[in-house]
N, C-alpha and C. Protein backbone atom coordinates (compact mmCIF):
# COMPACT_ATOMS: atom_id res chain seq x y z
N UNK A 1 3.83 6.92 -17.15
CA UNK A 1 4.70 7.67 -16.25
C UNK A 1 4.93 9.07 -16.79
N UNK A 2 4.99 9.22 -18.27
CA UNK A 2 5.44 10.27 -18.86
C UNK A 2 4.27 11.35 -18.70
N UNK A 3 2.78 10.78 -18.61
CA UNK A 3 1.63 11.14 -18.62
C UNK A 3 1.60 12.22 -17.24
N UNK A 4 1.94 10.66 -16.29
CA UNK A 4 2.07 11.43 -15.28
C UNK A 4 2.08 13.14 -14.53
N UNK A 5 3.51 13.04 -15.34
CA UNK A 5 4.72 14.26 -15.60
C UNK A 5 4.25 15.60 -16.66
N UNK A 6 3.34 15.22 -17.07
CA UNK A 6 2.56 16.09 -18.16
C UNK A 6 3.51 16.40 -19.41
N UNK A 7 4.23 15.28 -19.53
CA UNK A 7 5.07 14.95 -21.00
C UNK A 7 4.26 15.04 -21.86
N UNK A 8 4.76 15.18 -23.33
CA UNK A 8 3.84 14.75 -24.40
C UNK A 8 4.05 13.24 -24.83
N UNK A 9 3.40 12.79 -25.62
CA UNK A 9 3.10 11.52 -25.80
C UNK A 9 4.19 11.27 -27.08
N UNK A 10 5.01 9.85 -27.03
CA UNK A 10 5.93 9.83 -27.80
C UNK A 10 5.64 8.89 -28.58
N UNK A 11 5.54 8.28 -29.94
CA UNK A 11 5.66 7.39 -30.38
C UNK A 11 5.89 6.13 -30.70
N UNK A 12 7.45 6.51 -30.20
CA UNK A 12 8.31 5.39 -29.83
C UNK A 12 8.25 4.83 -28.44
N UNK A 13 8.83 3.54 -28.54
CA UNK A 13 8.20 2.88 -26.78
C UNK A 13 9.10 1.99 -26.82
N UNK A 14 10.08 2.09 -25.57
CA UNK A 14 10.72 0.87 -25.53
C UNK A 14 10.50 0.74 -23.99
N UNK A 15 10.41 -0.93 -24.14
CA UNK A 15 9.99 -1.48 -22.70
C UNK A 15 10.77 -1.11 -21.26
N UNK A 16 10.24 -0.85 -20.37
CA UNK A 16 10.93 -0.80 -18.82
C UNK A 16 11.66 -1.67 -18.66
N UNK A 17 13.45 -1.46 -18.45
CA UNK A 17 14.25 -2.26 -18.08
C UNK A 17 14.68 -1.90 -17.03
N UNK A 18 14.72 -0.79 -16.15
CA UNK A 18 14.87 -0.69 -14.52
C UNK A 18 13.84 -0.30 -14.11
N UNK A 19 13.72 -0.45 -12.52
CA UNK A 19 12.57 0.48 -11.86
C UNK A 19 13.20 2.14 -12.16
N UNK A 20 12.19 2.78 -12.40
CA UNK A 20 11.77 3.95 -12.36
C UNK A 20 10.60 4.16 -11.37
N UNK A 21 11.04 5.70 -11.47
CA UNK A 21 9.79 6.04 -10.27
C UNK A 21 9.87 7.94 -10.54
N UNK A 22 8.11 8.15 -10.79
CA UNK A 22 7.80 9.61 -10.78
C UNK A 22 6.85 10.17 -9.61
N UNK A 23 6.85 11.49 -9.01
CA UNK A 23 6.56 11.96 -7.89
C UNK A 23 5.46 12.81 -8.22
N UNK A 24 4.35 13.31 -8.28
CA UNK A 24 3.69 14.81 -8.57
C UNK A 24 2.70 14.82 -7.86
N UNK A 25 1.59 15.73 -7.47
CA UNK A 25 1.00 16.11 -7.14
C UNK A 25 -0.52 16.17 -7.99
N UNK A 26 -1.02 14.86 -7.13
CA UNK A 26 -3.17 15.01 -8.10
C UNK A 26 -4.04 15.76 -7.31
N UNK A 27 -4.76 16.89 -8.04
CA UNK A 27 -5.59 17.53 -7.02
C UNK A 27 -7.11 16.51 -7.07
N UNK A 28 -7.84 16.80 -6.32
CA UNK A 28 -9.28 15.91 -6.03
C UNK A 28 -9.99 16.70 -6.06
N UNK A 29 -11.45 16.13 -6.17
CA UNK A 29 -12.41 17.55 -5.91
C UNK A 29 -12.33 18.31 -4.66
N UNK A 30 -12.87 19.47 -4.61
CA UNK A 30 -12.80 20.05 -3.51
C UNK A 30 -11.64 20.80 -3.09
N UNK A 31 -10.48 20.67 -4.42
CA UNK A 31 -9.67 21.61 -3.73
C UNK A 31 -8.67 20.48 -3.53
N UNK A 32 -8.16 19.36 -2.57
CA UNK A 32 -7.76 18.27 -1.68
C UNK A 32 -6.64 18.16 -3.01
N UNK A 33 -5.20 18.02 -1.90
CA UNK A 33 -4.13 17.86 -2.40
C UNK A 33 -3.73 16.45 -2.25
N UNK A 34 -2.98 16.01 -3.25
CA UNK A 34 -2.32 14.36 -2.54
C UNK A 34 -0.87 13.91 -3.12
N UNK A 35 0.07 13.78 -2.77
CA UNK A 35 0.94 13.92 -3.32
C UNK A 35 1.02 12.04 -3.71
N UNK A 36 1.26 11.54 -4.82
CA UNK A 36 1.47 10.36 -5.43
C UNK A 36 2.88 9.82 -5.96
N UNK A 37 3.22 8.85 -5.04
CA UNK A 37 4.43 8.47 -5.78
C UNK A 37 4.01 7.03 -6.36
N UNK A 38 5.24 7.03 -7.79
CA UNK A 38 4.20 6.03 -8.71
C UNK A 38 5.88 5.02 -8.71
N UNK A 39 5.76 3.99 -8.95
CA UNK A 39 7.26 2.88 -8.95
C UNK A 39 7.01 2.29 -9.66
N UNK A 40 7.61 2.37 -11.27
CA UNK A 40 7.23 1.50 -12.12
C UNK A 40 8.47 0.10 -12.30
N UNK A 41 7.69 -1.06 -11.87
CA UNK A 41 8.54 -2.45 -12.12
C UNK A 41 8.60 -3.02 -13.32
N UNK A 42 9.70 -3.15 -13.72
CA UNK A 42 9.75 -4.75 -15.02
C UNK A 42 9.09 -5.26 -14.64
N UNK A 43 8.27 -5.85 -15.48
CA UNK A 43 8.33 -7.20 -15.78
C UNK A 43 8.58 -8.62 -15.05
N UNK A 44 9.77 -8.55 -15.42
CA UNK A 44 10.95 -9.64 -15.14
C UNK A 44 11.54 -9.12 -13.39
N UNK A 45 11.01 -8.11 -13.23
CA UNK A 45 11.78 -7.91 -11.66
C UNK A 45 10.49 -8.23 -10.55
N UNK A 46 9.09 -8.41 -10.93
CA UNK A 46 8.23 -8.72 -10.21
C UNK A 46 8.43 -9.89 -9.65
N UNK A 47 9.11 -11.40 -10.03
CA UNK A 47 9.14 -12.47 -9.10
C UNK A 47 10.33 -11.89 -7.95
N UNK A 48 11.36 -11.18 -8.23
CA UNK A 48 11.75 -10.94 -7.78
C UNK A 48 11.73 -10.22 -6.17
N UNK A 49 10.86 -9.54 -6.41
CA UNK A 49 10.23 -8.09 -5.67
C UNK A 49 9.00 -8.94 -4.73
N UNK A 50 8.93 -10.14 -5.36
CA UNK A 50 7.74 -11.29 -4.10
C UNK A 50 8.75 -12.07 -3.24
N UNK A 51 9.69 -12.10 -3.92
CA UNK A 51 10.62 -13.14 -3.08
C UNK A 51 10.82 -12.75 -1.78
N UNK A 52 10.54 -11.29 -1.30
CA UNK A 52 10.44 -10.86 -0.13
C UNK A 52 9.13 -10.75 0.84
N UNK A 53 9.31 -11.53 1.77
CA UNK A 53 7.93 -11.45 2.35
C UNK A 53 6.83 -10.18 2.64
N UNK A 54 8.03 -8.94 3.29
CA UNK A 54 7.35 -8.06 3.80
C UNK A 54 7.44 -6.77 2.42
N UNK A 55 7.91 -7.51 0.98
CA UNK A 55 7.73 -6.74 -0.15
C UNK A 55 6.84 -5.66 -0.62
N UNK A 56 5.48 -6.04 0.21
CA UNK A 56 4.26 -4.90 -0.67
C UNK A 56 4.36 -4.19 0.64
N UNK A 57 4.93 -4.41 1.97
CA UNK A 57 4.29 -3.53 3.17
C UNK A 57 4.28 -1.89 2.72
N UNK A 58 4.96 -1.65 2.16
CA UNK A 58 5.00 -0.45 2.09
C UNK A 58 4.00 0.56 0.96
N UNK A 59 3.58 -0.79 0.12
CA UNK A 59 3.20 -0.48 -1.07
C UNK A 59 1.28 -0.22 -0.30
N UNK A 60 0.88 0.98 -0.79
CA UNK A 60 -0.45 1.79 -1.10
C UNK A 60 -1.12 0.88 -1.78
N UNK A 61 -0.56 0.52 -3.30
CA UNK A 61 -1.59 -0.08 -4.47
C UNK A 61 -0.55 -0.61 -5.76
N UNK A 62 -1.14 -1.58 -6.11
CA UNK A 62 -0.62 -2.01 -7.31
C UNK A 62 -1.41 -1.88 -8.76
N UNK A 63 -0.70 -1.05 -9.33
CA UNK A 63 -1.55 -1.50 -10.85
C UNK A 63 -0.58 -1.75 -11.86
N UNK A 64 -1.72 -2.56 -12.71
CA UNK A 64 -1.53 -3.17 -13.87
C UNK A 64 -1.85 -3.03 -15.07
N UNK A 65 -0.57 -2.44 -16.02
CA UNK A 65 -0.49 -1.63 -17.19
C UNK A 65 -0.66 -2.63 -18.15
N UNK A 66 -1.50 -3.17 -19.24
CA UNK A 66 -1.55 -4.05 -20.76
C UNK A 66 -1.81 -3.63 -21.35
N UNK A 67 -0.88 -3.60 -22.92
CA UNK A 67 -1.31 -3.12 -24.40
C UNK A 67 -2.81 -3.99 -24.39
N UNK A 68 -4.22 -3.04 -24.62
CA UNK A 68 -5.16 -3.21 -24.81
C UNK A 68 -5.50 -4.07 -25.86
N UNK A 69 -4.15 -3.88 -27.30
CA UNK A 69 -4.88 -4.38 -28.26
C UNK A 69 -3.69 -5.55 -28.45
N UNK A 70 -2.94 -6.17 -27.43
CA UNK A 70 -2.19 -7.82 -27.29
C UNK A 70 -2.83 -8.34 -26.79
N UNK A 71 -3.07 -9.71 -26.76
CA UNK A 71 -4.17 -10.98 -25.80
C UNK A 71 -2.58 -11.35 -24.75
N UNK A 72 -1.57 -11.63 -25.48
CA UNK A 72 -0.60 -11.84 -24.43
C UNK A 72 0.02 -10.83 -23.60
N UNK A 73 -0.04 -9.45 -23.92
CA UNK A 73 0.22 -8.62 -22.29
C UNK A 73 -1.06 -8.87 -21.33
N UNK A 74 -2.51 -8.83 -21.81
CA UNK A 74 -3.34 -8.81 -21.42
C UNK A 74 -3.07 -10.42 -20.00
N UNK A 75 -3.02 -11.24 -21.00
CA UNK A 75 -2.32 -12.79 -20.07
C UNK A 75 -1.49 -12.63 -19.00
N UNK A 76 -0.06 -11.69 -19.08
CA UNK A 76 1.03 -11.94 -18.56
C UNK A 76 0.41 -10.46 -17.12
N UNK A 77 -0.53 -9.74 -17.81
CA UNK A 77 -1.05 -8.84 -16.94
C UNK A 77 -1.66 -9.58 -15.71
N UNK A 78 -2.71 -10.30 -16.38
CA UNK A 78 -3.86 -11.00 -15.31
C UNK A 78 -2.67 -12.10 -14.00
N UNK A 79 -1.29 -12.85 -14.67
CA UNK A 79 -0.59 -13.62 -14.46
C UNK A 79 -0.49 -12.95 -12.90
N UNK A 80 0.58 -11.83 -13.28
CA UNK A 80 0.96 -10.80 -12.31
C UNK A 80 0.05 -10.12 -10.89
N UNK A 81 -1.11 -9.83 -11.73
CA UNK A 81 -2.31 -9.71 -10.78
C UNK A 81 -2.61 -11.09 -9.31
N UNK A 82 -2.32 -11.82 -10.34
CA UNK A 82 -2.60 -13.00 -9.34
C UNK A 82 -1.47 -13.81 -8.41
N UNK A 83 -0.07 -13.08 -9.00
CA UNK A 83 1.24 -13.45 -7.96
C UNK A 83 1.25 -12.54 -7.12
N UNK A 84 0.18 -10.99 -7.15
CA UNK A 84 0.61 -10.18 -6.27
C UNK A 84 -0.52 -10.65 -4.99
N UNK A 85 -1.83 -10.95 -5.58
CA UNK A 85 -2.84 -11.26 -4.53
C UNK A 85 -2.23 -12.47 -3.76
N UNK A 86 -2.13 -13.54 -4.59
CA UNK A 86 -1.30 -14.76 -3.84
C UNK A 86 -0.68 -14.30 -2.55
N UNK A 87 0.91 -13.48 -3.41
CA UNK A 87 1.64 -12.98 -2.22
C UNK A 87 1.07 -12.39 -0.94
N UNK A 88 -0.01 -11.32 -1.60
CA UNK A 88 -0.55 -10.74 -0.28
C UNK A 88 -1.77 -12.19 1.30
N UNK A 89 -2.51 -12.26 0.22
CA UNK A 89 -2.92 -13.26 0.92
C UNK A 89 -1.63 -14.13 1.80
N UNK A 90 -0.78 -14.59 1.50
CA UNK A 90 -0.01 -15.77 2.19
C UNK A 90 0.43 -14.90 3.00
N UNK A 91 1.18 -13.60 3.11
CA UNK A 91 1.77 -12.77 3.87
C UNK A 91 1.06 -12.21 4.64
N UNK A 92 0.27 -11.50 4.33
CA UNK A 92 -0.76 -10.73 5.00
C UNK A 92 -0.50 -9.40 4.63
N UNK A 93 0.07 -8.84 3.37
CA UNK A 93 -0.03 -7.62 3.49
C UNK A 93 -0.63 -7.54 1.91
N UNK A 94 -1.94 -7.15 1.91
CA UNK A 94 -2.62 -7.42 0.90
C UNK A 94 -2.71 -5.57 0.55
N UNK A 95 -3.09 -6.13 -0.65
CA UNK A 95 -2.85 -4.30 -1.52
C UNK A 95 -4.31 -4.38 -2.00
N UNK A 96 -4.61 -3.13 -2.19
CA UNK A 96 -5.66 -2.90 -3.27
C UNK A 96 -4.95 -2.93 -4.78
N UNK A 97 -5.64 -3.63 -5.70
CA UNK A 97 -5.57 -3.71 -7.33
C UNK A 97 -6.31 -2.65 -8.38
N UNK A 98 -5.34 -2.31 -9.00
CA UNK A 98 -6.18 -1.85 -10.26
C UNK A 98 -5.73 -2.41 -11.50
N UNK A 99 -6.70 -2.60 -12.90
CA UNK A 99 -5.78 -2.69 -13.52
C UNK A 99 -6.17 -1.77 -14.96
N UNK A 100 -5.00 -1.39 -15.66
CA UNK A 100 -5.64 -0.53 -16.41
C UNK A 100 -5.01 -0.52 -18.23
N UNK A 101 -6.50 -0.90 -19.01
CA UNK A 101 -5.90 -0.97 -20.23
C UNK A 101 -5.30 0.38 -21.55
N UNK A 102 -3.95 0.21 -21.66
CA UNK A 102 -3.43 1.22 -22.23
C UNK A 102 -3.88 0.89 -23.79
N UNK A 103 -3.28 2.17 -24.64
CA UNK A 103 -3.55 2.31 -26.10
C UNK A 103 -5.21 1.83 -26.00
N UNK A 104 -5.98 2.39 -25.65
CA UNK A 104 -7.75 2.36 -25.46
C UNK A 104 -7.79 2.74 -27.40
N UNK A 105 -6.95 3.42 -28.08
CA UNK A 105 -7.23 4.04 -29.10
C UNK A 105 -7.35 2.69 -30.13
N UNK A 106 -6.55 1.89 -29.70
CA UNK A 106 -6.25 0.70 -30.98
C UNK A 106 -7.77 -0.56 -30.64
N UNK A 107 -7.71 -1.26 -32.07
CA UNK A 107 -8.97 -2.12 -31.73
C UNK A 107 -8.55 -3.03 -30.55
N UNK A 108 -9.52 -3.23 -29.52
CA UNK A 108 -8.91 -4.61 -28.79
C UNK A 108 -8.68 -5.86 -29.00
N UNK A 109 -8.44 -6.87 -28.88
CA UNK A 109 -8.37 -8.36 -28.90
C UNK A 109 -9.42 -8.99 -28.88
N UNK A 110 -9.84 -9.98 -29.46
CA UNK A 110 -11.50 -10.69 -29.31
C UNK A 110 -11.18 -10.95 -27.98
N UNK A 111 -12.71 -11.30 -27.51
CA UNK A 111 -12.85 -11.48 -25.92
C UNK A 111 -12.38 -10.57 -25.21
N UNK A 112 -11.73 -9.38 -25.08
CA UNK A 112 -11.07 -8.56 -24.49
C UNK A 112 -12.27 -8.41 -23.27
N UNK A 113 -13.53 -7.73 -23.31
CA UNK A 113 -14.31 -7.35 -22.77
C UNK A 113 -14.90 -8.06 -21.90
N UNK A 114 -15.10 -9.43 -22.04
CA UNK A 114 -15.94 -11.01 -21.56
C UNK A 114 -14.23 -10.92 -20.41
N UNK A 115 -13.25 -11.33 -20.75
CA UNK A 115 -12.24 -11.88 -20.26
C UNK A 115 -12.55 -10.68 -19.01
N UNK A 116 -11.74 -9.12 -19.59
CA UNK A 116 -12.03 -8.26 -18.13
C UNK A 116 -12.99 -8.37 -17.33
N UNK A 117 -14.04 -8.12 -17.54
CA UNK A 117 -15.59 -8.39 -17.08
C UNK A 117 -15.37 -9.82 -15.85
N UNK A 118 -14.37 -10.90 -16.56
CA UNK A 118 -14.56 -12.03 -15.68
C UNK A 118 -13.34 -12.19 -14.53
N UNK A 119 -12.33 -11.32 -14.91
CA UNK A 119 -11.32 -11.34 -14.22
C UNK A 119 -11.88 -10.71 -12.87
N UNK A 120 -12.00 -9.33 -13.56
CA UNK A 120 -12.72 -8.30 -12.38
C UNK A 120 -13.96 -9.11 -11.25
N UNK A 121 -14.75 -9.85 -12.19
CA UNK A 121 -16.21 -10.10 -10.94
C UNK A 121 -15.67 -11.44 -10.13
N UNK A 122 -14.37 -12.23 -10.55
CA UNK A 122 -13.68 -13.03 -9.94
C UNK A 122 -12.79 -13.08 -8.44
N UNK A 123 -12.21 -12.22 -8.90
CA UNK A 123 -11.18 -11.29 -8.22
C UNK A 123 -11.74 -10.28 -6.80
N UNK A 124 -13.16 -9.83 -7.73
CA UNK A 124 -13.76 -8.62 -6.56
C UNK A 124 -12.90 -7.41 -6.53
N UNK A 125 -12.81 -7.23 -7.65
CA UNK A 125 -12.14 -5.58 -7.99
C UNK A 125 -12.82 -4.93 -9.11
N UNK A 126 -12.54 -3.48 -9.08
CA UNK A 126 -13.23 -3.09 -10.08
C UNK A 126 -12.64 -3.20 -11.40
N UNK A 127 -13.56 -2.54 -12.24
CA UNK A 127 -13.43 -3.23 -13.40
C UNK A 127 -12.28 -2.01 -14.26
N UNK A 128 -11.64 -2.36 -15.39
CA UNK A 128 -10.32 -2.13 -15.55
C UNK A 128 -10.51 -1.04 -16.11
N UNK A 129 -9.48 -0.08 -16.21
CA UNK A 129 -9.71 1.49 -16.76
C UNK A 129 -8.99 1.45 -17.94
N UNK A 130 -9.51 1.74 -18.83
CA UNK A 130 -9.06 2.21 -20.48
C UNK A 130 -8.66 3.94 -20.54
N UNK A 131 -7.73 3.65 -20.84
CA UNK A 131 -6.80 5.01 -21.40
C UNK A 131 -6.09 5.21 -22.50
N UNK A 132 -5.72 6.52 -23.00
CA UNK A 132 -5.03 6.21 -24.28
C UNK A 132 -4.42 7.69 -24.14
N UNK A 133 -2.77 7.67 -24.09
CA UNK A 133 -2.02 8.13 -24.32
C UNK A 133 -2.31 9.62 -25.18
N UNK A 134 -1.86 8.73 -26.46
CA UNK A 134 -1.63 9.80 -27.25
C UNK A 134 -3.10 10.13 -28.13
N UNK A 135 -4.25 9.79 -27.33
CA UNK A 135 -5.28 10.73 -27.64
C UNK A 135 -5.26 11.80 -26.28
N UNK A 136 -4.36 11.23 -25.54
CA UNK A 136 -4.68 12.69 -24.09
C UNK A 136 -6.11 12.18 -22.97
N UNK A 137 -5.97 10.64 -22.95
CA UNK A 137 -7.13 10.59 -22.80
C UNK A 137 -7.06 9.65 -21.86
N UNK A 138 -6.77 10.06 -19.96
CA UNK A 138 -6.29 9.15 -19.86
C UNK A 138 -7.34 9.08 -18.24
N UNK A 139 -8.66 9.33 -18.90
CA UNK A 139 -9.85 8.96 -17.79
C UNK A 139 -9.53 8.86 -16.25
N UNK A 140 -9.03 9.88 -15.66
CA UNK A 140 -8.94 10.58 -14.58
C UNK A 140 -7.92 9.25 -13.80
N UNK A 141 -7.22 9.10 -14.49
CA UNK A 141 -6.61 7.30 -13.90
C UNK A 141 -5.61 8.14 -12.71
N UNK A 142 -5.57 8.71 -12.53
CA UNK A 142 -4.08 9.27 -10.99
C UNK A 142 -5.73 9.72 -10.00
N UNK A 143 -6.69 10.47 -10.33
CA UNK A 143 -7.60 10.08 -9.15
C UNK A 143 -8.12 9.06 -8.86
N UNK A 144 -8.21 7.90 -9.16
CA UNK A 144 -8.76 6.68 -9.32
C UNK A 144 -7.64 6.08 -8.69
N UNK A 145 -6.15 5.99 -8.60
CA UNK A 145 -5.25 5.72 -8.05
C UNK A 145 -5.17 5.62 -6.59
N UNK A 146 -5.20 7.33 -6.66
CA UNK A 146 -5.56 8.18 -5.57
C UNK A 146 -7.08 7.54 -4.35
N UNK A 147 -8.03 7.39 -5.27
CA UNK A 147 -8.98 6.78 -4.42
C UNK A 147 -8.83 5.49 -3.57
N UNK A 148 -8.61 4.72 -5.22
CA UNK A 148 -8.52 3.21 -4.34
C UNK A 148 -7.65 3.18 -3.51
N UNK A 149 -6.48 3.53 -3.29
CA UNK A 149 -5.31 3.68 -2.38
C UNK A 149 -6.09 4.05 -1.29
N UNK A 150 -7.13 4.97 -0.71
CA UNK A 150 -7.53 5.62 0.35
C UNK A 150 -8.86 4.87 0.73
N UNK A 151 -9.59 3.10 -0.21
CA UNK A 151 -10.42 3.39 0.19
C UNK A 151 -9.97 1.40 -0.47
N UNK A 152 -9.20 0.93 0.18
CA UNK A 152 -8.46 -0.01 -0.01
C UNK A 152 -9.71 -1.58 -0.05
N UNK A 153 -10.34 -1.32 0.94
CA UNK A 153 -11.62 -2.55 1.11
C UNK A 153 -12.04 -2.65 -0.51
N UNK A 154 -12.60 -1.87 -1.27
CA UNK A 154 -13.44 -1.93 -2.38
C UNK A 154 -12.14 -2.75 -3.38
N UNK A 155 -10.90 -2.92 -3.52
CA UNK A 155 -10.25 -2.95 -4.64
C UNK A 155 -9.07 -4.22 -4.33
N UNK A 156 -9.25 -5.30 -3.22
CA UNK A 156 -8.32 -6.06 -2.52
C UNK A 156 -8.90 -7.00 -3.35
N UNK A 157 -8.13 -7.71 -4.35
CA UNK A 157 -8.19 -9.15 -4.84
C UNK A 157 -8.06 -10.06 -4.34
N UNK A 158 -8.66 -10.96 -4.84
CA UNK A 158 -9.30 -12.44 -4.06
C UNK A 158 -8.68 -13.56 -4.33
N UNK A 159 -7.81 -14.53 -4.60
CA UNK A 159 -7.96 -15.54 -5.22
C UNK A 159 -8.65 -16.62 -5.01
N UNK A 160 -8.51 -17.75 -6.23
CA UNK A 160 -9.56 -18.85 -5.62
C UNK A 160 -8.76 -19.10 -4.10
N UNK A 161 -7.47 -19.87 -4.55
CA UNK A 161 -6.73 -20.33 -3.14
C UNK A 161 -7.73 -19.54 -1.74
N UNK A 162 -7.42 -18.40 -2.04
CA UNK A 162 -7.80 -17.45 -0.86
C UNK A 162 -8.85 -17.36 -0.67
N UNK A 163 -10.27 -17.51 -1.44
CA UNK A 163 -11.69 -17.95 -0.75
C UNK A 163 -11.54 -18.89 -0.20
N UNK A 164 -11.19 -19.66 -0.81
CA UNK A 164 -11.38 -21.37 -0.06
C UNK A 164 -10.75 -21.16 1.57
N UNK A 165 -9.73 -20.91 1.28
CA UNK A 165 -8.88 -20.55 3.02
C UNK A 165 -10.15 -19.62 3.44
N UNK A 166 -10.61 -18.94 3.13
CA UNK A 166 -11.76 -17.80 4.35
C UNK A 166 -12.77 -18.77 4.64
N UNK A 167 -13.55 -19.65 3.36
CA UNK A 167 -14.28 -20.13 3.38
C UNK A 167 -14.09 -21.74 4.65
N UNK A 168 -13.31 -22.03 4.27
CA UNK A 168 -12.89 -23.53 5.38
C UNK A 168 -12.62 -22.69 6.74
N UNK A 169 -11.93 -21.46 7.13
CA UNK A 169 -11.66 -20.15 8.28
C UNK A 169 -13.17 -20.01 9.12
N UNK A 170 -14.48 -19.93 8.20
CA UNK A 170 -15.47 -19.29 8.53
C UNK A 170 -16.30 -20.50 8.91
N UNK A 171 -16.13 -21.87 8.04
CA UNK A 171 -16.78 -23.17 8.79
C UNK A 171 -15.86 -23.65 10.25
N UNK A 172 -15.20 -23.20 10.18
CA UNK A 172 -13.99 -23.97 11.31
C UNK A 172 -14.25 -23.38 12.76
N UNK A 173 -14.62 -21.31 12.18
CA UNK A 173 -15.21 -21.00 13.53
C UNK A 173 -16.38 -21.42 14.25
N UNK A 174 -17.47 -21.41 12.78
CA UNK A 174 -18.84 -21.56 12.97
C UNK A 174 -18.97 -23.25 13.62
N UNK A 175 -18.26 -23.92 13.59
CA UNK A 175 -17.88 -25.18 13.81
C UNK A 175 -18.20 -24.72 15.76
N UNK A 176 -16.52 -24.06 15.72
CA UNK A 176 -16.16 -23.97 17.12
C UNK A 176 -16.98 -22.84 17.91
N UNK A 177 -18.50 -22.73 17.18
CA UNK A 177 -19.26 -21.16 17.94
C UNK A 177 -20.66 -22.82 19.00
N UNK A 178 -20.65 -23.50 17.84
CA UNK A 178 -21.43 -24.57 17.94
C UNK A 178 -21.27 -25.51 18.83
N UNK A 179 -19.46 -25.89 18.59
CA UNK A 179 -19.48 -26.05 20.06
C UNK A 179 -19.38 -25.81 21.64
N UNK A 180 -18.68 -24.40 21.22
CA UNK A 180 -19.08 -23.66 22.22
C UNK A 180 -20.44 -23.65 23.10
N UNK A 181 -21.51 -23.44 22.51
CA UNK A 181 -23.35 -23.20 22.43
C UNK A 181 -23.18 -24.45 23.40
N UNK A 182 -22.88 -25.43 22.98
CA UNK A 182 -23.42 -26.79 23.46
C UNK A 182 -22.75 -27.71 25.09
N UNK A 183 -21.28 -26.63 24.74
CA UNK A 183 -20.77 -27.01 26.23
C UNK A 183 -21.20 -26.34 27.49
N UNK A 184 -21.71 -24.69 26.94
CA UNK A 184 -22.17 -24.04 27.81
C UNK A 184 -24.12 -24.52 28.50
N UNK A 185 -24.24 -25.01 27.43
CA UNK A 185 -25.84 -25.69 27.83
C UNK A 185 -25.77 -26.87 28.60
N UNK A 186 -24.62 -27.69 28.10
CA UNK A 186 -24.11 -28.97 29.40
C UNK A 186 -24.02 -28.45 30.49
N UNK A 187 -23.05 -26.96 30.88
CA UNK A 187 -22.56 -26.89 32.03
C UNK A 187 -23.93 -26.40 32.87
N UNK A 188 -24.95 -25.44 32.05
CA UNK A 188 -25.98 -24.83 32.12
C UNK A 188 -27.02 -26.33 33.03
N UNK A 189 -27.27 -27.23 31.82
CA UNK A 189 -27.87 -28.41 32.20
C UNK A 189 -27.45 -29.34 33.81
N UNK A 190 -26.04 -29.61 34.10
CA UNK A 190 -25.37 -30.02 35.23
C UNK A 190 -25.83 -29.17 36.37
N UNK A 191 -25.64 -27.80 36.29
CA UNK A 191 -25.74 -26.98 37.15
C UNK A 191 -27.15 -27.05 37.67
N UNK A 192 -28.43 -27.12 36.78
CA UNK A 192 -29.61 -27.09 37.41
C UNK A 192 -29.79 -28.26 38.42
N UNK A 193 -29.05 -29.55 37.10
CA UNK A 193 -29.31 -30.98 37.65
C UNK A 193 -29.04 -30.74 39.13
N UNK A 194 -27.72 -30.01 39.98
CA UNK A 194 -27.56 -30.46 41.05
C UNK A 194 -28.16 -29.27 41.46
N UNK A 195 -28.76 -28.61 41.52
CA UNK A 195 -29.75 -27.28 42.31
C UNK A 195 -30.93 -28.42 42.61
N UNK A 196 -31.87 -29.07 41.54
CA UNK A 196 -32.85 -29.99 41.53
C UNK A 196 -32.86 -30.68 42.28
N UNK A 197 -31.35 -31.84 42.51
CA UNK A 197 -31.21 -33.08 43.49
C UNK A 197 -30.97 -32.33 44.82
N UNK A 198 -30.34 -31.23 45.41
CA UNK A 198 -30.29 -30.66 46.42
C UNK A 198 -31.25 -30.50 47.07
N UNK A 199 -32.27 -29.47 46.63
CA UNK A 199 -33.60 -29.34 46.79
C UNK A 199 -34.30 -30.81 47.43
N UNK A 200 -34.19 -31.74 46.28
CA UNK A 200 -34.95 -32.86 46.63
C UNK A 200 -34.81 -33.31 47.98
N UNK A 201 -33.18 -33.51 48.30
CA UNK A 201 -32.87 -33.85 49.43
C UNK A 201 -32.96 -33.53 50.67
N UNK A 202 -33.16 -32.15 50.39
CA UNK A 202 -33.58 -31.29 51.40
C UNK A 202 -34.68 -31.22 51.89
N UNK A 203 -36.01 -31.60 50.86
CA UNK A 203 -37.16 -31.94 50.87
C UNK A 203 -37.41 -33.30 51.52
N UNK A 204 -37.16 -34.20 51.61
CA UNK A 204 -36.96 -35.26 51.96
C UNK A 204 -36.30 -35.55 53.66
């Protein structure tokens, strides 16, 4: 957030205990202005913030901040990721995801790389952005914000729950396309039948 704001980078870090929220302005190529407002949640206030159905309507995009070099933010990250898709799926107001690993400077966690890699090709989002603070180095992450927000199809998470529902959705139509096909060939079939016996009778 401080990044945001074109703060300098502080040392010290103590965790988000209210929402906060910073406002500024990312330019894009070409010149193209966009003004970004960013809402940073606890933690602890995210079950909260689902408990409302129409909670994300308003929300552009969600991302997801983990110390790069903990296996358990990394956990409680992916956790979150998947109460927000849930939510969206059951509601219907589904967000685009990002998620993005902070302190890029420190070593990561074993598996760090395998785990993202599998979250991401799971999910059907892209794959997670590494940044680092206080090297200044924070890989164009407010245009990347900026994008996925504007280009929402590429970055909408999946869950299993939620294939399976498209997947049983897409047999259920293909079901009812089939029978469709087959009542219209009955009615198709009847209809000649009595053109045929008419004829006959007439012939006769």
């Amino acid at each position: 957030m401080n990044s945001f704001l074109g703060r300098p980078y502080l040392e010290s870090y103590s965790p988000t205990a209210d929402k906060q929220y910073v406002v500024n302005v990312v330019e894009l190529p070409g010149g193209i202005k966009k003004t970004l407002f960013l809402l940073e949640i606890p933690e602890d206030e995210v079950s909260k913030l689902l408990s409302s159905k129409e909670s994300l309507a308003p929300c552009d995009i969600a991302v997801f901040v983990y110390d790069s070099s903990d296996e358990s933010s990394w956990k409680r990250a992916t956790e979150l990721l998947i109460d927000v898709a849930g939510h969206g799926e059951d509601t219907g107001y589904e967000v685009p995801c990002l998620i993005v690993a902070a302190k890029d400077d420190l070593d990561s966690f074993p598996m760090a790389i395998q785990n993202s890699i599998r979250v991401s090709q799971d999910m059907g989002i892209q794959a997670l952005i590494p940044i680092s603070s206080k090297l200044s180095d924070l890989n164009n992450i407010f245009r990347r914000i900026v994008n996925a927000a504007e280009h929402p199809h590429l970055s909408i998470p999946e869950t299993e729950a939620g294939r399976s529902r498209k997947q049983y959705h897409r047999l259920i139509n293909r079901s009812l396309m089939v029978v469709s096909v087959g009542v219209a060939v009955a009615i198709v079939g009847f209809a000649t039948y009595r053109v045929y016996a008419a004829r006959k009778n007439a012939s006769s």
